[in-house]
Protein backbone atom coordinates (compact mmCIF):
# COMPACT_ATOMS: atom_id res chain seq x y z
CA UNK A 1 24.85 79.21 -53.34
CA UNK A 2 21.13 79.17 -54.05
CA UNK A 3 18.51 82.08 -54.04
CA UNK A 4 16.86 81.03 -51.20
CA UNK A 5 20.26 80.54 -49.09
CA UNK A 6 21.19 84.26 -49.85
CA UNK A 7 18.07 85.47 -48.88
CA UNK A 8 17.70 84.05 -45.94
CA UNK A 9 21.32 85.61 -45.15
CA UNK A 10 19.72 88.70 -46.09
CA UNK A 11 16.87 88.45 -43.46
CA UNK A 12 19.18 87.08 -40.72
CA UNK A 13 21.90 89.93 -40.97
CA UNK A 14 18.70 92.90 -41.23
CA UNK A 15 17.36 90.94 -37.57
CA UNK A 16 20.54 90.42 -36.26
CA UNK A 17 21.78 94.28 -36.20
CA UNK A 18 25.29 93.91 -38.02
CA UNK A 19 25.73 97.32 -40.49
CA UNK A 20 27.63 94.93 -43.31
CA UNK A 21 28.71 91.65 -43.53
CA UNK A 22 31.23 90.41 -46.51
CA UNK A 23 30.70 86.54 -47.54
CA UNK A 24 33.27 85.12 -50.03
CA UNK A 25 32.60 81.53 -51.21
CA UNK A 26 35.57 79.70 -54.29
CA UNK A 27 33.46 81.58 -57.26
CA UNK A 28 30.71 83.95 -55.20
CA UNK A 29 31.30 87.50 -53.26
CA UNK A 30 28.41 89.05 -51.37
CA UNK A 31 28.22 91.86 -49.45
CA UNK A 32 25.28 92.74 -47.55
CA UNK A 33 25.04 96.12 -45.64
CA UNK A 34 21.82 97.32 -44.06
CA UNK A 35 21.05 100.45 -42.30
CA UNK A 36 21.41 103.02 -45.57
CA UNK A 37 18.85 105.89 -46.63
CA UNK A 38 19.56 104.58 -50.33
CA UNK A 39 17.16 102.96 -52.10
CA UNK A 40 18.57 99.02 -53.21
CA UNK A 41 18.15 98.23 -56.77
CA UNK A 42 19.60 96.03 -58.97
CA UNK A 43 19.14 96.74 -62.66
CA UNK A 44 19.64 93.24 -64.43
CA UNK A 45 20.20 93.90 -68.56
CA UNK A 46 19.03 90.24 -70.13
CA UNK A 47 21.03 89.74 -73.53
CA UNK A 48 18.62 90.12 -76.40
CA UNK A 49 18.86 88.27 -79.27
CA UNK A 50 18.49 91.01 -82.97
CA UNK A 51 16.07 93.12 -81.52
CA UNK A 52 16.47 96.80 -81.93
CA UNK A 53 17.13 97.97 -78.29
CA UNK A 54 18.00 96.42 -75.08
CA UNK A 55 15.87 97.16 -72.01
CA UNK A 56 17.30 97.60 -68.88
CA UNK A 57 14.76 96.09 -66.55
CA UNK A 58 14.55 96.55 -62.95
CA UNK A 59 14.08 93.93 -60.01
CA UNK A 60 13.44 94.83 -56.69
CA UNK A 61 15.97 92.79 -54.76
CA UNK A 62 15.27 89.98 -52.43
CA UNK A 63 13.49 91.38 -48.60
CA UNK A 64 15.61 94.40 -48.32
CA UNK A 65 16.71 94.59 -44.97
CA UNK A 66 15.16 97.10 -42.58
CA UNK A 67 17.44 99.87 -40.93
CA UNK A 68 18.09 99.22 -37.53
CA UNK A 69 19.29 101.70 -35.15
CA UNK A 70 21.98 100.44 -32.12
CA UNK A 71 20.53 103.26 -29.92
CA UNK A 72 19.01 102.26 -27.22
CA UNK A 73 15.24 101.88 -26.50
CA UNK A 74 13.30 104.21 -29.37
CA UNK A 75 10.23 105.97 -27.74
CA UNK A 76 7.26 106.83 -29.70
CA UNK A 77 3.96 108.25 -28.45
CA UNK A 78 1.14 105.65 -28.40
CA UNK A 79 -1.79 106.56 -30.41
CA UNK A 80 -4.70 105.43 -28.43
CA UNK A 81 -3.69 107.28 -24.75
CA UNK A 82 -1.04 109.16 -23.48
CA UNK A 83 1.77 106.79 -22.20
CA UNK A 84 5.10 106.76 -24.29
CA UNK A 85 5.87 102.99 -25.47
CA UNK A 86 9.70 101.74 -24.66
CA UNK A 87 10.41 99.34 -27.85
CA UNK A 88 13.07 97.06 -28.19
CA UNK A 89 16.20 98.49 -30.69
CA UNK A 90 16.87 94.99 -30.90
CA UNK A 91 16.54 91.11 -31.45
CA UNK A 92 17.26 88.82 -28.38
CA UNK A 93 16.39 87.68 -25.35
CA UNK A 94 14.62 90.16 -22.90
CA UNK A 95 15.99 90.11 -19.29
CA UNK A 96 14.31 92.26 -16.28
CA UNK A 97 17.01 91.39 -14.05
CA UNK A 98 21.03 91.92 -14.56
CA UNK A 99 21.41 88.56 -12.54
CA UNK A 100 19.12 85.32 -12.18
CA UNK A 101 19.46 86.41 -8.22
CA UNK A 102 19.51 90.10 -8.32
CA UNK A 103 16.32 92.24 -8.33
CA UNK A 104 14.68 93.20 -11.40
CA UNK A 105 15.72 96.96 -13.01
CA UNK A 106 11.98 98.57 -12.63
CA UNK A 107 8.74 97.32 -11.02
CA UNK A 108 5.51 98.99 -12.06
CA UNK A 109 5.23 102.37 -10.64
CA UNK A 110 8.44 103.02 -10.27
CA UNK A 111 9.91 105.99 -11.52
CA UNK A 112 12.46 106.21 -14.28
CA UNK A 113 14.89 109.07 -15.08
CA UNK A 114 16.59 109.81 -18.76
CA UNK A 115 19.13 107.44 -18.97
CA UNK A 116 18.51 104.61 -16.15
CA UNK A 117 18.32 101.08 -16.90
CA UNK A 118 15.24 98.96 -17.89
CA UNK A 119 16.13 96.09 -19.13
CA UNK A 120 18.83 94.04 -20.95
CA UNK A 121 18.46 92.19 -23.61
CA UNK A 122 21.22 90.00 -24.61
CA UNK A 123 21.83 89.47 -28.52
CA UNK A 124 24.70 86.70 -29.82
CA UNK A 125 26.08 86.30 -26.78
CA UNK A 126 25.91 90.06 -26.17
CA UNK A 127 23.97 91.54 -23.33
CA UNK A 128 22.61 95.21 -23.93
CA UNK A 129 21.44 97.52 -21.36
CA UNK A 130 18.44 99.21 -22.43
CA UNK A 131 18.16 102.80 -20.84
CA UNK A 132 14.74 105.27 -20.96
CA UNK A 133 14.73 107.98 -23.10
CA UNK A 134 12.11 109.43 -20.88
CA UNK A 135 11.34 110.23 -17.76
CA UNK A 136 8.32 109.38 -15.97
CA UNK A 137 6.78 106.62 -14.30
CA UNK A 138 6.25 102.50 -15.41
CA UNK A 139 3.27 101.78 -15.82
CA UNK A 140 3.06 98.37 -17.30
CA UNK A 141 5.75 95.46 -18.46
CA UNK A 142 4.96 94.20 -21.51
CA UNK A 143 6.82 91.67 -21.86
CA UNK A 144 7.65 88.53 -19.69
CA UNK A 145 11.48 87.55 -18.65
CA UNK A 146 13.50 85.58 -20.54
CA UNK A 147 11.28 85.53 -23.72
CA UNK A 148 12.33 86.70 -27.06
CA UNK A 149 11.81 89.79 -28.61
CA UNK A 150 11.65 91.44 -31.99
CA UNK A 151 13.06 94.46 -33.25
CA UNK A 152 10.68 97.30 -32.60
CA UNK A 153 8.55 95.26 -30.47
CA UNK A 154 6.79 96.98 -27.07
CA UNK A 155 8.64 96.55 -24.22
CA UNK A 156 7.03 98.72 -21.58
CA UNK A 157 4.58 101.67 -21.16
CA UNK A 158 5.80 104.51 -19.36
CA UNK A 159 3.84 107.74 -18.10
CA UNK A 160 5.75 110.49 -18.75
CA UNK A 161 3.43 112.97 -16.32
């Protein structure tokens, strides 16, 4: 397995939420787990040929993988005005309706309680509800239906007065 085939592995198991995956291959075993406070660092020791002391040197490893949280839909205070900003916990596809012939979950202006639906956004095959960790009112969609979304990206803006 090349370098560039395990990290790419490495950057599609940090997006796609999974805590640890274990890879075995004839010869290779890899283990990647994502989501831990401790810092990832691989000391490498080369073999030195007659010199006095060996120097452990240390390499960063390849894009460590970001922590991402399962909860659902992470608030955080905007900086520029005082709505609260509904991000996605997730990578997938963002869905405003639970049904291509149902109605959508909230409308601008409508109010939302702690809790209530917003969204869904479905991730390998798997469709997750995202609820408000806020009450207040919507007061813009940020994103359109049926596009993709990032981890941590905007989803709506909510006015929690």
């Amino acid at each position: 397995m090349e370098l560039k085939e395990i990290q790419n592995l490495i950057k599609f198991v940090a997006k796609s939420g999974a805590s640890e995956v274990k890879l075995e291959m004839d010869d290779i075993k890899i283990t990647i787990k994502t989501g831990t406070d401790e810092p990832n660092v691989t000391y490498l020791q080369q073999p030195v040929a007659q010199q006095a002391a060996p120097a452990p040197q240390a390499q960063a490893p390849a894009p460590a993988p970001a922590a991402e949280s399962a909860a659902p839909a992470p608030a955080a205070t905007s900086s520029n005005d005082k709505y609260i900003t509904v991000k996605s916990p997730i990578i997938g596809t963002f869905y405003r309706k639970p049904a291509p012939d149902k109605d959508v979950f909230v409308e601008v202006g409508d109010s939302v309680k702690v809790g209530e639906t917003l969204c869904i956004i479905e991730a390998m095959k798997l469709f997750n509800e995202i609820e408000s960790e806020v009450s207040g009112t919507i007061v813009k969609v940020l994103v359109d239906d049926m596009s993709p979304v990032e981890f941590d990206q905007p989803l709506f803006l909510v006015d929690p007065s």
